[in-house]
PDB file of N, CA and C in Angstrom:
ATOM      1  N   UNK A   1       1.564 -47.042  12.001  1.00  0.00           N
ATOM      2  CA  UNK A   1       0.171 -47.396  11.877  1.00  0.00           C
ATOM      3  C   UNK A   1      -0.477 -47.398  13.261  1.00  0.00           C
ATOM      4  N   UNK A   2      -1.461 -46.460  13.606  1.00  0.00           N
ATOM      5  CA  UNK A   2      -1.703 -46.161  14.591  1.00  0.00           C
ATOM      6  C   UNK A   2      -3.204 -47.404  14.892  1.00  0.00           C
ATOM      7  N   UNK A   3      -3.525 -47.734  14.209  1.00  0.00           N
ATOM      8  CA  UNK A   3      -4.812 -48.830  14.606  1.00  0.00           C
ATOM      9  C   UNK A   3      -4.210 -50.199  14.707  1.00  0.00           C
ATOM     10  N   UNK A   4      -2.777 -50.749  14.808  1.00  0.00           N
ATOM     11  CA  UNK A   4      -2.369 -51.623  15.036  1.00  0.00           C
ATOM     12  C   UNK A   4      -1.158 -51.521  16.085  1.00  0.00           C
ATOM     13  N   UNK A   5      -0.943 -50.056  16.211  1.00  0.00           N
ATOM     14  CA  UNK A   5      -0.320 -49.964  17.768  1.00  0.00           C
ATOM     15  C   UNK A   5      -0.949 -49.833  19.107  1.00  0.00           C
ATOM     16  N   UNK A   6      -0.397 -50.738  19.857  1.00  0.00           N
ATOM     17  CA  UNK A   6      -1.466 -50.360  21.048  1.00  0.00           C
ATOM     18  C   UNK A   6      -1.196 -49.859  22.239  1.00  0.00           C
ATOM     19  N   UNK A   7      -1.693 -49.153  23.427  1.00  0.00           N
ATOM     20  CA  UNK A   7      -1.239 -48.800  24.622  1.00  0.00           C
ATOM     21  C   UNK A   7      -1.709 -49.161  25.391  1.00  0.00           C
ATOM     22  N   UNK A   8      -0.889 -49.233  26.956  1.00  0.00           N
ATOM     23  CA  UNK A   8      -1.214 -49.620  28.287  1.00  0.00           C
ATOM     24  C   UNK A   8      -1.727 -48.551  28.811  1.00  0.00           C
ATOM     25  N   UNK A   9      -3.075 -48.139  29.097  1.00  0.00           N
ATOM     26  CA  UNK A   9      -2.843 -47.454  29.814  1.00  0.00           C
ATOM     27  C   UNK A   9      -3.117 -48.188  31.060  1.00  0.00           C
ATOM     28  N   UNK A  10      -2.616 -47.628  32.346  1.00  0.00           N
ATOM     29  CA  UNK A  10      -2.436 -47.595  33.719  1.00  0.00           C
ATOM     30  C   UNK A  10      -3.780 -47.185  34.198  1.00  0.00           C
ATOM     31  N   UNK A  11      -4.868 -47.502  35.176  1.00  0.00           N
ATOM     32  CA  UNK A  11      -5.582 -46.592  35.961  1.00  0.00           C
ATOM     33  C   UNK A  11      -5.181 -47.257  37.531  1.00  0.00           C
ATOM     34  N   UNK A  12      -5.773 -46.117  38.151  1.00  0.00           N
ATOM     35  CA  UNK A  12      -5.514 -46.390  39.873  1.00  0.00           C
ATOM     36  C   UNK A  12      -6.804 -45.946  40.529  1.00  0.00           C
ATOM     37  N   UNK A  13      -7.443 -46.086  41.312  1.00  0.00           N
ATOM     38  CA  UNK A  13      -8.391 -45.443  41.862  1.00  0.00           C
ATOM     39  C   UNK A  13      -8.167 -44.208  42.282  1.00  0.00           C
ATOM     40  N   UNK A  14      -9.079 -42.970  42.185  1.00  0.00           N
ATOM     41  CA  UNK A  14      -8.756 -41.712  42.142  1.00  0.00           C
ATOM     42  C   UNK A  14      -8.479 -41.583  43.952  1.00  0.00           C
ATOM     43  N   UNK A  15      -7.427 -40.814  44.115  1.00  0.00           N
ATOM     44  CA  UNK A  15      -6.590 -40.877  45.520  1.00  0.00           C
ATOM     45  C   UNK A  15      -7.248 -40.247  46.719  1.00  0.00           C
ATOM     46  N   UNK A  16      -8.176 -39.315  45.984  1.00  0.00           N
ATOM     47  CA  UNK A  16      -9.292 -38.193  46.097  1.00  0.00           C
ATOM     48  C   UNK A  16     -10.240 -38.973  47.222  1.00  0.00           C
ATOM     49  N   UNK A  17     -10.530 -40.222  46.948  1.00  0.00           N
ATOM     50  CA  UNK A  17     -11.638 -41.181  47.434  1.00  0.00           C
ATOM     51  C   UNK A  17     -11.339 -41.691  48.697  1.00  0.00           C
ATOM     52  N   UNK A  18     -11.874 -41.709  49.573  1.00  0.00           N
ATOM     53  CA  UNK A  18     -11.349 -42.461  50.975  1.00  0.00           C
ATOM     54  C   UNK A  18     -10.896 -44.071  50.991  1.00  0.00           C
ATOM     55  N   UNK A  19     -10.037 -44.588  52.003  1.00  0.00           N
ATOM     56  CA  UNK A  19      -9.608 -45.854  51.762  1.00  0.00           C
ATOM     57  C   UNK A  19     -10.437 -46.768  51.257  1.00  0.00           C
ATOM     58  N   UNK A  20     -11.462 -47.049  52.177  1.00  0.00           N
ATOM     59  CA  UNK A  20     -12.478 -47.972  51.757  1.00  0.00           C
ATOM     60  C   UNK A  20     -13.438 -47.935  50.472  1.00  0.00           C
ATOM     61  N   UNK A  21     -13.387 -46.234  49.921  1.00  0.00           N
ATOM     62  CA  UNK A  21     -14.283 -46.039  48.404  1.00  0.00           C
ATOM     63  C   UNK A  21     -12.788 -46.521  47.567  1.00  0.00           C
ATOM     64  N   UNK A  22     -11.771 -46.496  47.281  1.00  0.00           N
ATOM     65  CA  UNK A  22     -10.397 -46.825  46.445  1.00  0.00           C
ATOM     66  C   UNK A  22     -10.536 -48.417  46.652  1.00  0.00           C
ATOM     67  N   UNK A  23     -10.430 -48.972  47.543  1.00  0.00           N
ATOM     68  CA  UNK A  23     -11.059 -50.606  47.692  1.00  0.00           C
ATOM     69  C   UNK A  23     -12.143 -51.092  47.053  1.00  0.00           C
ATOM     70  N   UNK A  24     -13.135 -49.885  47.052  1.00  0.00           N
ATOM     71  CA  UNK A  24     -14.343 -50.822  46.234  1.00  0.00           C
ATOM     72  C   UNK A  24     -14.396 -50.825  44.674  1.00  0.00           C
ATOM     73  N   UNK A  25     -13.378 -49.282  44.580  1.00  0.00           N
ATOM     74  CA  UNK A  25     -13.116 -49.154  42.894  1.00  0.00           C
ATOM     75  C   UNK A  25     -12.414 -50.298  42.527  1.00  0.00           C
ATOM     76  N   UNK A  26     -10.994 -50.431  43.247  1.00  0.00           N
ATOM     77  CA  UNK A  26     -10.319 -51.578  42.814  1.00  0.00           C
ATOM     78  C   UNK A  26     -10.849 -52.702  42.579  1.00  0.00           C
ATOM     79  N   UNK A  27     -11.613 -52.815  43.384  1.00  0.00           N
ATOM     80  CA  UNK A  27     -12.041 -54.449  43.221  1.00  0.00           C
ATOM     81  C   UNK A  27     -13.557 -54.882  41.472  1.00  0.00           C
ATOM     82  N   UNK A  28     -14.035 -52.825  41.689  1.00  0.00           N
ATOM     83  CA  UNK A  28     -15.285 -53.042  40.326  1.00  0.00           C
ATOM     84  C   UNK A  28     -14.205 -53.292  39.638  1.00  0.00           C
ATOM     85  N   UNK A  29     -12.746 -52.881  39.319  1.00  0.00           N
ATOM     86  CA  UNK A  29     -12.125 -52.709  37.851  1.00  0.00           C
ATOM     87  C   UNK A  29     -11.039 -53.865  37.852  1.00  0.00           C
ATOM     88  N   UNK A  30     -10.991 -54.540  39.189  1.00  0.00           N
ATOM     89  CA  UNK A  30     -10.122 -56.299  38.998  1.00  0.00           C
ATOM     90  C   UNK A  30      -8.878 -55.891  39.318  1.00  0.00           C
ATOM     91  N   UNK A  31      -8.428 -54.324  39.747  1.00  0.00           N
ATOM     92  CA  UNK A  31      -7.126 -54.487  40.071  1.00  0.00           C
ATOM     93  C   UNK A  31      -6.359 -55.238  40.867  1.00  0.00           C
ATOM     94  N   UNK A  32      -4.946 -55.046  40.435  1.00  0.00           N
ATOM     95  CA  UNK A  32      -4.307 -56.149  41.420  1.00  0.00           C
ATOM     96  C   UNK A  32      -2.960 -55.268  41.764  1.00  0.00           C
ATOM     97  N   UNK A  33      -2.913 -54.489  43.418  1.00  0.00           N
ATOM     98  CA  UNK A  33      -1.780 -53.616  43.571  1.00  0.00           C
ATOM     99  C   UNK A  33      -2.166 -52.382  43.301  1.00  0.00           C
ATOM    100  N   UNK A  34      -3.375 -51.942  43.118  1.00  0.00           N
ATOM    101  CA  UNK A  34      -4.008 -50.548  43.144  1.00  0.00           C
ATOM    102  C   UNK A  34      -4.147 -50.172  41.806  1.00  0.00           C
ATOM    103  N   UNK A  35      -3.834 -51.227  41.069  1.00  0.00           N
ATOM    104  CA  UNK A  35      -3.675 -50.840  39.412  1.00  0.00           C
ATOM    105  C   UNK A  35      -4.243 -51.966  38.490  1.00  0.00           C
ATOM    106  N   UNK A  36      -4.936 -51.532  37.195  1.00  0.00           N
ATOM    107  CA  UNK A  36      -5.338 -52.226  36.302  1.00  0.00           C
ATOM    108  C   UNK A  36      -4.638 -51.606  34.783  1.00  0.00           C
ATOM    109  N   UNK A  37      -4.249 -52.710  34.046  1.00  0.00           N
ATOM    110  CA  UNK A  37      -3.666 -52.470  32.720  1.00  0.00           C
ATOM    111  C   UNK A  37      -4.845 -52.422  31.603  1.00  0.00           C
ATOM    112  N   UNK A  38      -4.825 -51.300  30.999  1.00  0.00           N
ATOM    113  CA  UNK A  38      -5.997 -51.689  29.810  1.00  0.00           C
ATOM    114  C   UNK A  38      -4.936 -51.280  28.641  1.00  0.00           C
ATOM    115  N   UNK A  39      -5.486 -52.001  27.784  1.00  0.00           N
ATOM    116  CA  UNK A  39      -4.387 -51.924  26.385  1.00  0.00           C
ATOM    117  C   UNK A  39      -5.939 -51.563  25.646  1.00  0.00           C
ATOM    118  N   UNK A  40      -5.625 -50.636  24.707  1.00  0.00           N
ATOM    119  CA  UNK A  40      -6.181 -49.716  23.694  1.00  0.00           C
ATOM    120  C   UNK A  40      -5.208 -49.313  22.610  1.00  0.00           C
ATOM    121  N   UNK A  41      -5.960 -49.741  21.542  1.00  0.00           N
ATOM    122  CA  UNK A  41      -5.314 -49.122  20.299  1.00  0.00           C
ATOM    123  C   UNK A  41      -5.252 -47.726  20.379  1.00  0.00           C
ATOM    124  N   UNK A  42      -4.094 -47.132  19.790  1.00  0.00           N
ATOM    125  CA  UNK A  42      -3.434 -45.747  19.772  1.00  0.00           C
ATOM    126  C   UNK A  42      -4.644 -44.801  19.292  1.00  0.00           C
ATOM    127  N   UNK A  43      -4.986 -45.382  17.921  1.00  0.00           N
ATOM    128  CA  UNK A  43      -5.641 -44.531  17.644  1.00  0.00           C
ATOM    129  C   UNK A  43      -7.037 -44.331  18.498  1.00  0.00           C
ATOM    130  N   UNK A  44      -7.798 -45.604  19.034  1.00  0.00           N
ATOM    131  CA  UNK A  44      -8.868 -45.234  19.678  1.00  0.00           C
ATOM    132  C   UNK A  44      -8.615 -44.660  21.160  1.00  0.00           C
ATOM    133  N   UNK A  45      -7.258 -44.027  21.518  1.00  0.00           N
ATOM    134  CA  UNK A  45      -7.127 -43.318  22.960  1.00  0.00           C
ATOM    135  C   UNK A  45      -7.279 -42.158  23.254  1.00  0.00           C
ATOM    136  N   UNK A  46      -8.179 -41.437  21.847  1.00  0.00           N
ATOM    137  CA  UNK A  46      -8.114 -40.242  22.741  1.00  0.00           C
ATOM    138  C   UNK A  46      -9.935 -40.258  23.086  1.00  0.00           C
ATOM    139  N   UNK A  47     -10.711 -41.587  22.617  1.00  0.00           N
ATOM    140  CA  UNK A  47     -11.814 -41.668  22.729  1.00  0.00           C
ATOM    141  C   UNK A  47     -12.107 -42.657  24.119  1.00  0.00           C
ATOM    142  N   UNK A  48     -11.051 -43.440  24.166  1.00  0.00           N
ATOM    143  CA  UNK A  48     -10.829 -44.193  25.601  1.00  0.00           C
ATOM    144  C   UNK A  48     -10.655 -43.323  26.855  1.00  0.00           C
ATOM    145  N   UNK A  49      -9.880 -41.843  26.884  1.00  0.00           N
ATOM    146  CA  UNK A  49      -9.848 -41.153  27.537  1.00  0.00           C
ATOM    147  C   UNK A  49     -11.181 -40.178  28.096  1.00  0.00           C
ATOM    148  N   UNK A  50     -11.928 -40.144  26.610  1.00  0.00           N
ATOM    149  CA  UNK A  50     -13.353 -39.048  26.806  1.00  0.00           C
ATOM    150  C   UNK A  50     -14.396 -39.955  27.752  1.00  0.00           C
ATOM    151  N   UNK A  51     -14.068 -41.416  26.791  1.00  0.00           N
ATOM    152  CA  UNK A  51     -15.651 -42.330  27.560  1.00  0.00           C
ATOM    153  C   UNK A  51     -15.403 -42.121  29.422  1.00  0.00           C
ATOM    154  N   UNK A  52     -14.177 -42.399  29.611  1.00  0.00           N
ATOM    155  CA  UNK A  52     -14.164 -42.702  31.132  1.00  0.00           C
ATOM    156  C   UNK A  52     -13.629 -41.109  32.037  1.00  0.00           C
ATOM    157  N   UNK A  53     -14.079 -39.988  30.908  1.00  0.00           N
ATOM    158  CA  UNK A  53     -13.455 -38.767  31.541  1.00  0.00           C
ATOM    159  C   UNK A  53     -12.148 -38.722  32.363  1.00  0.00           C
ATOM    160  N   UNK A  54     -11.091 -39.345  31.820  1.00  0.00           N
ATOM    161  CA  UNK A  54      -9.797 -39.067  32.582  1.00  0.00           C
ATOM    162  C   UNK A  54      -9.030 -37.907  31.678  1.00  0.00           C
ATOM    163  N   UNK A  55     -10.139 -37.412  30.585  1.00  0.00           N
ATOM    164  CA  UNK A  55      -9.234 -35.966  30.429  1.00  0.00           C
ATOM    165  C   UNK A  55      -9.601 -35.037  31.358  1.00  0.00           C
ATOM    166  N   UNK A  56     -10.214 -34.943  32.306  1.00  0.00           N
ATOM    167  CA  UNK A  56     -11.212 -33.753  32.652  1.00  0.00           C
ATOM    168  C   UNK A  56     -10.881 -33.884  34.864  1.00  0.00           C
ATOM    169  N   UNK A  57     -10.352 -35.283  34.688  1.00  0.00           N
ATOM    170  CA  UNK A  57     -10.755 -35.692  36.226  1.00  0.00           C
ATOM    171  C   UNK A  57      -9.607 -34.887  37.093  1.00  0.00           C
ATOM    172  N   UNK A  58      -8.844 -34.456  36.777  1.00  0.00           N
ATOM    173  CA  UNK A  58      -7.902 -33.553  37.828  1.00  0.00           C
ATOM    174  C   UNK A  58      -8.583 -31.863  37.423  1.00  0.00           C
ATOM    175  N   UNK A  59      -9.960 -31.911  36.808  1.00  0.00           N
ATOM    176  CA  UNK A  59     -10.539 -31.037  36.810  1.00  0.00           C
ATOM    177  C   UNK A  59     -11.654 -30.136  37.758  1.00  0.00           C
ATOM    178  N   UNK A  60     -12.289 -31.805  38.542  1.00  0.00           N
ATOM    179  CA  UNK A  60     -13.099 -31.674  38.933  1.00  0.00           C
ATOM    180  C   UNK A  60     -13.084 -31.572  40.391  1.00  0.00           C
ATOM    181  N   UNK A  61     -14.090 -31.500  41.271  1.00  0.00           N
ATOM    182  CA  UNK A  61     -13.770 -30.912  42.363  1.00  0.00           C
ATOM    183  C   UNK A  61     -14.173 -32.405  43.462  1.00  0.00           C
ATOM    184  N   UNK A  62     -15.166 -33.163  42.639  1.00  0.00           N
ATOM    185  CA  UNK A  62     -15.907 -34.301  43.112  1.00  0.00           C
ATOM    186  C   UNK A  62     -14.976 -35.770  42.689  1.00  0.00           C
ATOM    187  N   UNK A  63     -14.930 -36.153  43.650  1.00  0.00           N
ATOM    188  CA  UNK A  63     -13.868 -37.216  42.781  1.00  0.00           C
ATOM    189  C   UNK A  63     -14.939 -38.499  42.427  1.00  0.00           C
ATOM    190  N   UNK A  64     -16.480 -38.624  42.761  1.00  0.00           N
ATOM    191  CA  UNK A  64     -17.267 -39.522  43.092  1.00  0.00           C
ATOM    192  C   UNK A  64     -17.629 -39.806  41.013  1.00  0.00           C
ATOM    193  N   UNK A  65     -17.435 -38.584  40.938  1.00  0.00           N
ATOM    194  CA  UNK A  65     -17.675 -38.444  39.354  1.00  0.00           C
ATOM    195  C   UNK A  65     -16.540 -39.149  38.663  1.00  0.00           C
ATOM    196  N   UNK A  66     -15.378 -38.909  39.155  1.00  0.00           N
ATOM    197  CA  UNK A  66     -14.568 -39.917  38.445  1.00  0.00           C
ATOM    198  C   UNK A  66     -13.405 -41.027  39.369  1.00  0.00           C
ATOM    199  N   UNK A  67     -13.976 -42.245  39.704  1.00  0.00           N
ATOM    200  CA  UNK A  67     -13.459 -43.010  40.510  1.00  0.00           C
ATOM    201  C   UNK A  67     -12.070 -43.508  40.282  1.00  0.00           C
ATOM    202  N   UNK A  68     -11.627 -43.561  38.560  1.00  0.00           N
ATOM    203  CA  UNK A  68     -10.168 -43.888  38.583  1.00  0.00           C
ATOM    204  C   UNK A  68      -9.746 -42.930  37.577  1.00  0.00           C
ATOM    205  N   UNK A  69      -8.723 -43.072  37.825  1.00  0.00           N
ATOM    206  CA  UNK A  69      -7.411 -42.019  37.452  1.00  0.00           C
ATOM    207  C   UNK A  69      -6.106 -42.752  36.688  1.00  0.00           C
ATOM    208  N   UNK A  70      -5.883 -41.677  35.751  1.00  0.00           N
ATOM    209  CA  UNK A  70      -4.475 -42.030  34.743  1.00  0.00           C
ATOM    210  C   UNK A  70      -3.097 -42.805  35.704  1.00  0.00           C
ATOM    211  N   UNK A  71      -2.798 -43.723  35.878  1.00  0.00           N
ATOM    212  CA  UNK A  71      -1.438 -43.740  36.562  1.00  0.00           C
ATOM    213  C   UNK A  71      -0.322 -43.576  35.623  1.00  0.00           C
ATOM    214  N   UNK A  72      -0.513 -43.371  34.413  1.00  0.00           N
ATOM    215  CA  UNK A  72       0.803 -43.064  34.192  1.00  0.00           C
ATOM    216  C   UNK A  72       0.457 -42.249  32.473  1.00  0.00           C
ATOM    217  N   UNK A  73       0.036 -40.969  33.357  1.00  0.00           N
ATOM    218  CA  UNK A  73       0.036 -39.731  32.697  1.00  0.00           C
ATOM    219  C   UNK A  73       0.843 -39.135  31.656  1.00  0.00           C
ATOM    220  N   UNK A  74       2.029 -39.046  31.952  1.00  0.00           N
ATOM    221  CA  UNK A  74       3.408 -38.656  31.170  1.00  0.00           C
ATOM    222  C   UNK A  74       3.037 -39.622  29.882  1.00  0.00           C
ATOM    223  N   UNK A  75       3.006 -40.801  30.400  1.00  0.00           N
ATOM    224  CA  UNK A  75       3.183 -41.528  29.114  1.00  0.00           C
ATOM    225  C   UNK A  75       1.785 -41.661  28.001  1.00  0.00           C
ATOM    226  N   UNK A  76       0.720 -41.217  28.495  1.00  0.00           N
ATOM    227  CA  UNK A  76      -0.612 -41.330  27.649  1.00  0.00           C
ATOM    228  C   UNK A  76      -0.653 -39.739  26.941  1.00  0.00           C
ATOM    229  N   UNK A  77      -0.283 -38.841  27.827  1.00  0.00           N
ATOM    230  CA  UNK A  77       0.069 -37.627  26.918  1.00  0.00           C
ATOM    231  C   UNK A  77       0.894 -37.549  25.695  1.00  0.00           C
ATOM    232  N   UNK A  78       1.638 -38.520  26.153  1.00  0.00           N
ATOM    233  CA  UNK A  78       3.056 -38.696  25.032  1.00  0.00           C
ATOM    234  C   UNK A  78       2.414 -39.455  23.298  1.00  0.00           C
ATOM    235  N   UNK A  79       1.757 -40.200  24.028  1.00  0.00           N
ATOM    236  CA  UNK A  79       0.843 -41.530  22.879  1.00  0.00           C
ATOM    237  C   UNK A  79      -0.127 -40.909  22.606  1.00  0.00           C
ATOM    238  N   UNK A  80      -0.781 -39.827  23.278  1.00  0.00           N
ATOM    239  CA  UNK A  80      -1.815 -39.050  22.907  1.00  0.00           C
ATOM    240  C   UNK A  80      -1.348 -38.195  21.528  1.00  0.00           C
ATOM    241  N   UNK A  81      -0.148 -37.262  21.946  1.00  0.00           N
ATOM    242  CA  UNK A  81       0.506 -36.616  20.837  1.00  0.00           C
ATOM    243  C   UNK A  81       1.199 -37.034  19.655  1.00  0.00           C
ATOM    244  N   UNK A  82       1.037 -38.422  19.876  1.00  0.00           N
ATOM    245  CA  UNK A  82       2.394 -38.912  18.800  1.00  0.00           C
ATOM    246  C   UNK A  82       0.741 -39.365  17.887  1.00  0.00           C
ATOM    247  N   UNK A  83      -0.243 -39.659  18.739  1.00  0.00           N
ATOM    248  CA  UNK A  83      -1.577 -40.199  17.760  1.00  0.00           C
ATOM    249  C   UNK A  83      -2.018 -39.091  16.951  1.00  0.00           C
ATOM    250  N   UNK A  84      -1.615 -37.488  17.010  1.00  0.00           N
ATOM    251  CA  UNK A  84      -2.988 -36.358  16.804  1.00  0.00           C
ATOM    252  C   UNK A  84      -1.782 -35.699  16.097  1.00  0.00           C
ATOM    253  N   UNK A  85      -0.493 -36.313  15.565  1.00  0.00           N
ATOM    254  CA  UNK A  85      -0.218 -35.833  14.722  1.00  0.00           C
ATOM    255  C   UNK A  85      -0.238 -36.565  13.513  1.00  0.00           C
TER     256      UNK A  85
END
């Protein structure tokens, strides 16, 4: 049951950003250690991914457009696929 499983995802501030812009992300999103945990139901992750464009952000050339980033990729791809089947 995918609306009662839920996931971590990981973000980090995009690495892209200079020290002091990764400091100010961290601190808008409360991280603690360069990282914030958001838990999202399975099924609403592939819409958690669109709102904050972290499907698209190792796309782009500007990192200002997208300030944080997947930290743990492998595993949201994985929960991504196990949701879209």
């Amino acid at each position: 049951m995918l609306w009662h499983d839920r996931f971590a995802v990981a973000l980090a501030p995009n690495p892209a950003l200079s020290e002091s812009q990764q400091s100010i992300i961290a601190q808008d999103y409360e991280m603690k250690n360069g990282r914030a945990e958001v838990m999202v139901r399975k099924a609403l992750l592939y819409y958690f991914q669109k709102r904050l464009r972290l499907d698209i952000a190792d796309k782009l050339d500007n990192p200002h457009e997208i300030p944080v980033v997947v930290a743990n990729r492998a595993a949201i791809d994985a929960a991504l696929a196990e949701a879209m089947a």
